[in-house]
PDB file of N, CA and C in Angstrom:
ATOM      1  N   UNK A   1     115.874 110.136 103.392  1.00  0.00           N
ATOM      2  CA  UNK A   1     115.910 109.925 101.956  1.00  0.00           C
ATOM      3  C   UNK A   1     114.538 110.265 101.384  1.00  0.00           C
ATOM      4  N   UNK A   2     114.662 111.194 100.318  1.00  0.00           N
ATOM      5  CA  UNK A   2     112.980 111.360  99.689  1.00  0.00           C
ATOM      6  C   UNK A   2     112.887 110.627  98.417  1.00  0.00           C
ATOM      7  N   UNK A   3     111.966 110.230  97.932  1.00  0.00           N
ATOM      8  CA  UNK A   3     111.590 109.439  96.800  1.00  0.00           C
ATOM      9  C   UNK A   3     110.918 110.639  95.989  1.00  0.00           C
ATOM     10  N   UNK A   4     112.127 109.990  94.751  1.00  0.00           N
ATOM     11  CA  UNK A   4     111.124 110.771  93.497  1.00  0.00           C
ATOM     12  C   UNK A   4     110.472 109.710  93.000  1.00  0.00           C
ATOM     13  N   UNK A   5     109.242 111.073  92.256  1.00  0.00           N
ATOM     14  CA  UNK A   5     108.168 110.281  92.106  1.00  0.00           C
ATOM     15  C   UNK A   5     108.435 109.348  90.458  1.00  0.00           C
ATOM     16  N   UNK A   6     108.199 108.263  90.220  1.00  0.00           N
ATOM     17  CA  UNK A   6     108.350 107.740  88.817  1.00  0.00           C
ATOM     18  C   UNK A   6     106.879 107.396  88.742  1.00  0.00           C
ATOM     19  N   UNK A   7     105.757 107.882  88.350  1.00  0.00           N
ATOM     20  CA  UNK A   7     104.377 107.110  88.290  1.00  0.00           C
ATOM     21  C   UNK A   7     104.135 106.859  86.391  1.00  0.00           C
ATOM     22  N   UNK A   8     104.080 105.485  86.327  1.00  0.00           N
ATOM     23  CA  UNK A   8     103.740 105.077  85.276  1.00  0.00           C
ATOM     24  C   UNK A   8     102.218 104.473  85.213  1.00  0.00           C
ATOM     25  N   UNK A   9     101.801 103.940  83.859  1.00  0.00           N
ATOM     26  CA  UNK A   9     100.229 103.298  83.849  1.00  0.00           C
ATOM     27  C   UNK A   9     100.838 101.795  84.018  1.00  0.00           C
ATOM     28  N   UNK A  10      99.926 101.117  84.516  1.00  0.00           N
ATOM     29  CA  UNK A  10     100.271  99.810  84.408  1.00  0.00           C
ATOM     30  C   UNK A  10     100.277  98.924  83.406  1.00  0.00           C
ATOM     31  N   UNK A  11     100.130  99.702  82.413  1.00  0.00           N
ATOM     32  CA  UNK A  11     100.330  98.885  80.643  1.00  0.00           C
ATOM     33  C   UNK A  11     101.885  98.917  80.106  1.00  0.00           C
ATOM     34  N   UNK A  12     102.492  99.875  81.140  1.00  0.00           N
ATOM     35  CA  UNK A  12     103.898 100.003  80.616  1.00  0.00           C
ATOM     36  C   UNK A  12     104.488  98.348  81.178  1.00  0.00           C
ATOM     37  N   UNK A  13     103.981  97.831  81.903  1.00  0.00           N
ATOM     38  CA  UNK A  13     104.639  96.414  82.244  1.00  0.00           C
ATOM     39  C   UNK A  13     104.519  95.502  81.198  1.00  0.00           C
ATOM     40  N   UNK A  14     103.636  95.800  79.791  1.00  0.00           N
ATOM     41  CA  UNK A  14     104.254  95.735  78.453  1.00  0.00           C
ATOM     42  C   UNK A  14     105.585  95.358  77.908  1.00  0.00           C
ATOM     43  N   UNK A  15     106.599  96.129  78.697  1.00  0.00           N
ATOM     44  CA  UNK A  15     107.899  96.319  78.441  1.00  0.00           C
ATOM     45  C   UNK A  15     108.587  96.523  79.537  1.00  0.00           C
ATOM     46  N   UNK A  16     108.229  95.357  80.540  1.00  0.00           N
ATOM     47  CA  UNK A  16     109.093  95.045  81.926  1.00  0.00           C
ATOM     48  C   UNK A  16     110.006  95.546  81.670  1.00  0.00           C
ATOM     49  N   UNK A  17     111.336  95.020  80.801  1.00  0.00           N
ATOM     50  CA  UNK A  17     112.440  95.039  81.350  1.00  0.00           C
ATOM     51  C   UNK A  17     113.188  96.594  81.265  1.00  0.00           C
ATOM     52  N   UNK A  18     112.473  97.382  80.277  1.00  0.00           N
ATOM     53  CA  UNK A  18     113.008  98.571  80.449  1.00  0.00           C
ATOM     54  C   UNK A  18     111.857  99.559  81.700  1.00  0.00           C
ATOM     55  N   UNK A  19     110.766  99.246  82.319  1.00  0.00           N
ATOM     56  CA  UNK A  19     109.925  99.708  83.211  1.00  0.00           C
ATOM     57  C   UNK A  19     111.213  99.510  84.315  1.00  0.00           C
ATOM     58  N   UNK A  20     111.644  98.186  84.781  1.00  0.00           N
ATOM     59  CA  UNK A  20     112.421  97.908  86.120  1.00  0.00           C
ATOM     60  C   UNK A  20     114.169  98.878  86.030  1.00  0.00           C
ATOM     61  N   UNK A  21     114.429  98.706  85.141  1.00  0.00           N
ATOM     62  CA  UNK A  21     115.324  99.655  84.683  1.00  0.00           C
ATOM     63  C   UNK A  21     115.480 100.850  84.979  1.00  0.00           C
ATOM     64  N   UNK A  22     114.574 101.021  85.378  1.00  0.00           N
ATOM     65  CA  UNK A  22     114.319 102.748  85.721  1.00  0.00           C
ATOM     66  C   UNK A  22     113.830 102.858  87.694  1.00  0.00           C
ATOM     67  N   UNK A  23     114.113 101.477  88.054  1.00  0.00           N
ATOM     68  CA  UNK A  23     113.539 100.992  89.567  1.00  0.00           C
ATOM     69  C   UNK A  23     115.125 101.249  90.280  1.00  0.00           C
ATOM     70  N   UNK A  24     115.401 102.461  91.042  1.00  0.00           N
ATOM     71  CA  UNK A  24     116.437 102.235  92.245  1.00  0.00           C
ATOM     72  C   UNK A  24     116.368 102.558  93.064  1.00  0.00           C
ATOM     73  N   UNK A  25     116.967 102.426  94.099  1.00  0.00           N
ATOM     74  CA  UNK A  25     116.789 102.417  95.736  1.00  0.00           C
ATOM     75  C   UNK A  25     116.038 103.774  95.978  1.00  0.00           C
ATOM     76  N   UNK A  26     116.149 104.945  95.210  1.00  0.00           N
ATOM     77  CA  UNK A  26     116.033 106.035  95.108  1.00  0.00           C
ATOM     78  C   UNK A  26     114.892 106.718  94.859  1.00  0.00           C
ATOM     79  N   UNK A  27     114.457 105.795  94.005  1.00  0.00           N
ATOM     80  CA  UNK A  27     113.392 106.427  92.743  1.00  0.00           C
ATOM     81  C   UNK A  27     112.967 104.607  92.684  1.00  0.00           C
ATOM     82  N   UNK A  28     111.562 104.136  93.200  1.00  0.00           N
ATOM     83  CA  UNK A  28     110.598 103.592  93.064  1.00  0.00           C
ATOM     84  C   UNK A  28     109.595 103.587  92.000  1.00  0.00           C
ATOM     85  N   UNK A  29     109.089 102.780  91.358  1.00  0.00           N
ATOM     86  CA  UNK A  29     107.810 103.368  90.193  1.00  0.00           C
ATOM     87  C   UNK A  29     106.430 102.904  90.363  1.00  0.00           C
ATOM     88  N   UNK A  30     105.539 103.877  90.708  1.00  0.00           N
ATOM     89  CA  UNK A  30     104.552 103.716  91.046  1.00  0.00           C
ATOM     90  C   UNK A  30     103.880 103.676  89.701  1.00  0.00           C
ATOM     91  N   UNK A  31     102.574 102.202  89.898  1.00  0.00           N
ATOM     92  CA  UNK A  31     101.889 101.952  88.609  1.00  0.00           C
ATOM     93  C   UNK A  31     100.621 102.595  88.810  1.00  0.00           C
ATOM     94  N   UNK A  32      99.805 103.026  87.851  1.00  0.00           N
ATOM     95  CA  UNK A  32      98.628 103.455  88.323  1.00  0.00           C
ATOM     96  C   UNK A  32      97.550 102.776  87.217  1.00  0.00           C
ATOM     97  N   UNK A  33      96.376 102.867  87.922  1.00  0.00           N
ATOM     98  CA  UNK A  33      94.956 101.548  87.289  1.00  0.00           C
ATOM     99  C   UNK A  33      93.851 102.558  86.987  1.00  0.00           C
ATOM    100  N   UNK A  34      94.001 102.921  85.988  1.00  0.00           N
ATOM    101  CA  UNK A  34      92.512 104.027  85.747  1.00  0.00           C
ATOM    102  C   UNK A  34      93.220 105.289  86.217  1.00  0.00           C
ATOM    103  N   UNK A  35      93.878 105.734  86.396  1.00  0.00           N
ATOM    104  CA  UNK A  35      94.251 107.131  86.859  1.00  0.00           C
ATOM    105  C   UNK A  35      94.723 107.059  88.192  1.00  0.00           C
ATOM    106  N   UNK A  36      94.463 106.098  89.087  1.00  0.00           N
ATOM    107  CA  UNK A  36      94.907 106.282  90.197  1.00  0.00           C
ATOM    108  C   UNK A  36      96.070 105.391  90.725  1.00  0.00           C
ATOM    109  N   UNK A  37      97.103 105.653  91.989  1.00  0.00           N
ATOM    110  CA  UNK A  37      97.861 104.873  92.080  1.00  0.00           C
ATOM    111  C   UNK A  37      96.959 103.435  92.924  1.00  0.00           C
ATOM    112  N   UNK A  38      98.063 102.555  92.161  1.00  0.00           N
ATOM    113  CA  UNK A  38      97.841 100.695  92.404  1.00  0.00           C
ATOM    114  C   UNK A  38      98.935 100.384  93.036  1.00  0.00           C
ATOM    115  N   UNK A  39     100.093 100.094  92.558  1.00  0.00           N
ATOM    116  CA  UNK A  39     100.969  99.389  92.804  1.00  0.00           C
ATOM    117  C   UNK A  39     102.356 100.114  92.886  1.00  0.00           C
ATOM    118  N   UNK A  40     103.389  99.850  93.761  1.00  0.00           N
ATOM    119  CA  UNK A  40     104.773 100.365  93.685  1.00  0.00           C
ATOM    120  C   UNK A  40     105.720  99.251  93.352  1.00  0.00           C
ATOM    121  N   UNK A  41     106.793  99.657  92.758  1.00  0.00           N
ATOM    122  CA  UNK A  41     107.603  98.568  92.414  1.00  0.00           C
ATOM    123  C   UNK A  41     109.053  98.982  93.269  1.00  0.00           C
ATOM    124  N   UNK A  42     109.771  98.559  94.132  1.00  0.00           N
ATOM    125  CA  UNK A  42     110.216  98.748  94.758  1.00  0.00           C
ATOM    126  C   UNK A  42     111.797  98.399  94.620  1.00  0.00           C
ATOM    127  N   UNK A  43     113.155  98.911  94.566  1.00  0.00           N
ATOM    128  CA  UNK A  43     114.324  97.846  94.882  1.00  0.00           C
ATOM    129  C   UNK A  43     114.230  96.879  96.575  1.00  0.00           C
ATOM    130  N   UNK A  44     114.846  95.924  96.511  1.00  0.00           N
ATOM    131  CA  UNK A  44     114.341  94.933  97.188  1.00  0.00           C
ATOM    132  C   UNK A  44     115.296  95.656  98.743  1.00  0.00           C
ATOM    133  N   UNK A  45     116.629  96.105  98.403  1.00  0.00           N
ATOM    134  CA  UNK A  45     117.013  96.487  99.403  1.00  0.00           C
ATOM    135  C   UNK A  45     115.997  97.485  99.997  1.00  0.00           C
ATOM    136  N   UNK A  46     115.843  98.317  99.087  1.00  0.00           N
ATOM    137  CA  UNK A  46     114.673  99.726 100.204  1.00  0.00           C
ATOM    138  C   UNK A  46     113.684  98.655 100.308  1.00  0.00           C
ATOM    139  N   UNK A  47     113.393  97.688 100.011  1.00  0.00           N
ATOM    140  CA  UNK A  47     111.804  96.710 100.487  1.00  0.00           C
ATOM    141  C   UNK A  47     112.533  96.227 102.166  1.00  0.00           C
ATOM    142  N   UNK A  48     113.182  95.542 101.935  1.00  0.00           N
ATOM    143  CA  UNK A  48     113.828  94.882 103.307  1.00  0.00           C
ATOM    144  C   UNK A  48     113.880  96.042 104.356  1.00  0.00           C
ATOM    145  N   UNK A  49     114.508  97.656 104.069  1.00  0.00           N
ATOM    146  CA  UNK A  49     114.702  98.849 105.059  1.00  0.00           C
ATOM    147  C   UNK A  49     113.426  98.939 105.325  1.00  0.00           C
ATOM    148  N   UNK A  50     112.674  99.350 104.418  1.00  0.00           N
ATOM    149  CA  UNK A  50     111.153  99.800 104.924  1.00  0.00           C
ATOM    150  C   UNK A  50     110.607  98.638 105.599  1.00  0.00           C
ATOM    151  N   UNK A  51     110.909  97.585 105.752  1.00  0.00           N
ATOM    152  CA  UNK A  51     110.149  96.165 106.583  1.00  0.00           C
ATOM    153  C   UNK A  51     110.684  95.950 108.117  1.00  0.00           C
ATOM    154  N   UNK A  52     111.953  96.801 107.837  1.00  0.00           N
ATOM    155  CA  UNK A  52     113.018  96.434 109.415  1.00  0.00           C
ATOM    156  C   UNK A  52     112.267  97.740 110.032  1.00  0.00           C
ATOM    157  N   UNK A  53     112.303  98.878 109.426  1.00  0.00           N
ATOM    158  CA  UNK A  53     111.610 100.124 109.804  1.00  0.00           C
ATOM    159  C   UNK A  53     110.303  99.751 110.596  1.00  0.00           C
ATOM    160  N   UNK A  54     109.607  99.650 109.919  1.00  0.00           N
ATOM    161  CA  UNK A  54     107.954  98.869 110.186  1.00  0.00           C
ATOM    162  C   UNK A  54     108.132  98.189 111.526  1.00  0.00           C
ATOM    163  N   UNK A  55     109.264  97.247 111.624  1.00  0.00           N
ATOM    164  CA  UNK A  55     108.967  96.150 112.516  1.00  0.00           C
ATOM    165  C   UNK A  55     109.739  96.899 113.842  1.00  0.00           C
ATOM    166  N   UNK A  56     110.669  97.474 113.743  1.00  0.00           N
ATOM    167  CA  UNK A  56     110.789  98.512 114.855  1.00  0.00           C
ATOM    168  C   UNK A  56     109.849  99.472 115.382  1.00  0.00           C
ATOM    169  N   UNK A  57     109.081 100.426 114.309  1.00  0.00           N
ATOM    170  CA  UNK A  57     107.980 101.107 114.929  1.00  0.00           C
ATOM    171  C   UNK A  57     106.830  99.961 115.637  1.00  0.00           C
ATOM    172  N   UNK A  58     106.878  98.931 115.103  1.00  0.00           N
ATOM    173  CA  UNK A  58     105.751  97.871 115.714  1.00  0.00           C
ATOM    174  C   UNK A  58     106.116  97.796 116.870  1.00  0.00           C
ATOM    175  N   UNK A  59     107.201  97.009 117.199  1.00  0.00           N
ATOM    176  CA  UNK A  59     108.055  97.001 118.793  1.00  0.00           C
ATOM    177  C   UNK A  59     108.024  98.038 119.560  1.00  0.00           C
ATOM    178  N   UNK A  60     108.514  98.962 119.072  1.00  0.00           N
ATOM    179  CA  UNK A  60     108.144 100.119 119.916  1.00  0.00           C
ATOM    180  C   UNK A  60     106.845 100.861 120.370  1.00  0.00           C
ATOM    181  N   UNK A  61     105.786 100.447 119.495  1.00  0.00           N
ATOM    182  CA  UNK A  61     104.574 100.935 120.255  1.00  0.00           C
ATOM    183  C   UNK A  61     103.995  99.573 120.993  1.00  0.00           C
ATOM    184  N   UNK A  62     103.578  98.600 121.011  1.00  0.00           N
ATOM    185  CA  UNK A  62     104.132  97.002 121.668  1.00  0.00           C
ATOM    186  C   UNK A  62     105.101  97.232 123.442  1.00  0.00           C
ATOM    187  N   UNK A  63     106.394  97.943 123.116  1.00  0.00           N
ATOM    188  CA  UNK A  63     106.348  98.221 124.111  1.00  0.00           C
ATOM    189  C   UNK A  63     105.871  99.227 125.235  1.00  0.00           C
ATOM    190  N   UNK A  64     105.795 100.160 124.282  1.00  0.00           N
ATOM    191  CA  UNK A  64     104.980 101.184 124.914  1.00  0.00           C
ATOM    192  C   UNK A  64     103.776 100.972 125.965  1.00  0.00           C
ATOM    193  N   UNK A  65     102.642 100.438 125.281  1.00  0.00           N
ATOM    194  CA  UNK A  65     101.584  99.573 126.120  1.00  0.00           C
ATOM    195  C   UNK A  65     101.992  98.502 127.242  1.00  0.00           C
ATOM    196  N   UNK A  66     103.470  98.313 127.597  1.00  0.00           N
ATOM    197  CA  UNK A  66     103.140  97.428 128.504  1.00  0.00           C
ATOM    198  C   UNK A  66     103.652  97.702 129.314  1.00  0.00           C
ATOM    199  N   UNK A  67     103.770  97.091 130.788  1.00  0.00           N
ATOM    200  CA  UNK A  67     103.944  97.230 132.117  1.00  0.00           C
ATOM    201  C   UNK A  67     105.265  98.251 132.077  1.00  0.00           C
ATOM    202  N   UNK A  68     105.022  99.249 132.934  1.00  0.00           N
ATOM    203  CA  UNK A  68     106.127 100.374 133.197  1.00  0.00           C
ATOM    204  C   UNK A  68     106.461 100.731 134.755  1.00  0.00           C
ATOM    205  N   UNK A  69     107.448 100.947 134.834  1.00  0.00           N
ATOM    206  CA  UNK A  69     107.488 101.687 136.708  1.00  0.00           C
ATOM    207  C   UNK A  69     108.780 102.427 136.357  1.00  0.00           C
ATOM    208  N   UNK A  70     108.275 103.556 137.692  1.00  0.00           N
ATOM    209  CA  UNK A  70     109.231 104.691 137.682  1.00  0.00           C
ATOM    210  C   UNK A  70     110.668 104.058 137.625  1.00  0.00           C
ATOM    211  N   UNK A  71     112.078 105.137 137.409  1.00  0.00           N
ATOM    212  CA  UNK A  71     112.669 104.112 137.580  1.00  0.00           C
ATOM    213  C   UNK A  71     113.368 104.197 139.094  1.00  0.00           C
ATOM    214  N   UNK A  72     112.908 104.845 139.523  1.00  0.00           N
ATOM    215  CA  UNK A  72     113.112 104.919 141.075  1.00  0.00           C
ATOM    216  C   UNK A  72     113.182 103.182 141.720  1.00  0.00           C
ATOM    217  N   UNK A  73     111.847 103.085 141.591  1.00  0.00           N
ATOM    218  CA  UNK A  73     111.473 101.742 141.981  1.00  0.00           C
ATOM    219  C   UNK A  73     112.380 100.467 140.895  1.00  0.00           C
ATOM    220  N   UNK A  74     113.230 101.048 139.428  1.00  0.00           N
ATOM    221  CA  UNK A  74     113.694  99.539 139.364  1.00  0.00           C
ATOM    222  C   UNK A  74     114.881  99.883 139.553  1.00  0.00           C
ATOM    223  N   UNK A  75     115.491 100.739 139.876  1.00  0.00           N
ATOM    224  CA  UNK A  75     116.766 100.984 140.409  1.00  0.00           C
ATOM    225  C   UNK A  75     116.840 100.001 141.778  1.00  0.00           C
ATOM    226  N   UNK A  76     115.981 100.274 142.886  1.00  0.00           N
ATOM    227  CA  UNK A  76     116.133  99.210 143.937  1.00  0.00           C
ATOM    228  C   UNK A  76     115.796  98.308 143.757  1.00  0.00           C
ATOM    229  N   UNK A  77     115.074  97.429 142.578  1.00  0.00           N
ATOM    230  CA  UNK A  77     115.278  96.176 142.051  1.00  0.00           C
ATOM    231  C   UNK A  77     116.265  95.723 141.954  1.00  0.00           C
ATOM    232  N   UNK A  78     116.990  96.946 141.007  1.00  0.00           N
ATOM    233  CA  UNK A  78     118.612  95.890 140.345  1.00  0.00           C
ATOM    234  C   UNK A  78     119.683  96.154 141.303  1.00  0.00           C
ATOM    235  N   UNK A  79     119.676  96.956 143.006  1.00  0.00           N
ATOM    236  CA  UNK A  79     120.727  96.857 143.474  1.00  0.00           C
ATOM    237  C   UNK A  79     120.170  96.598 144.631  1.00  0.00           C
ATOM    238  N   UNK A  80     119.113  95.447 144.592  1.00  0.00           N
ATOM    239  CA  UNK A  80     119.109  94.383 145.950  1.00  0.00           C
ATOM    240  C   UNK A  80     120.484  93.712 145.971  1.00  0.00           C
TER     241      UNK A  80
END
């Protein structure tokens, strides 16, 4: 999924309710502070995907670093 870009100033939160209005799974709105980006406003479902995402790439490099053997050797582990 690619995100279009919505970048607003952060004075438009002026007028929350039509700023969030324009917030879907799809299309995010990035606020910006002086010209540059600050803040994203996110739908909560893509917040929760991007957090399960995260926490899988975490696990997976987590496991990566730890104890490994060929699997030669756990094959005759599991059919002692």
């Amino acid at each position: 999924m690619q995100f279009m870009l919505n970048i607003k100033p952060v004075s438009e939160l002026r007028n929350y309710k039509k700023l969030l209005a324009e917030v879907t799974k799809e299309q995010p709105v990035i606020l910006t502070k002086n010209g540059y980006g600050k803040y994203a406003i996110v739908d909560l479902e893509e917040y929760d995907r991007l957090q399960l995402g995260l926490k899988i790439l975490n696990d997976l490099k987590k496991s990566e670093a730890g104890p490994s053997q060929p699997f030669s050797e756990f094959e005759k582990e599991l059919f002692k």
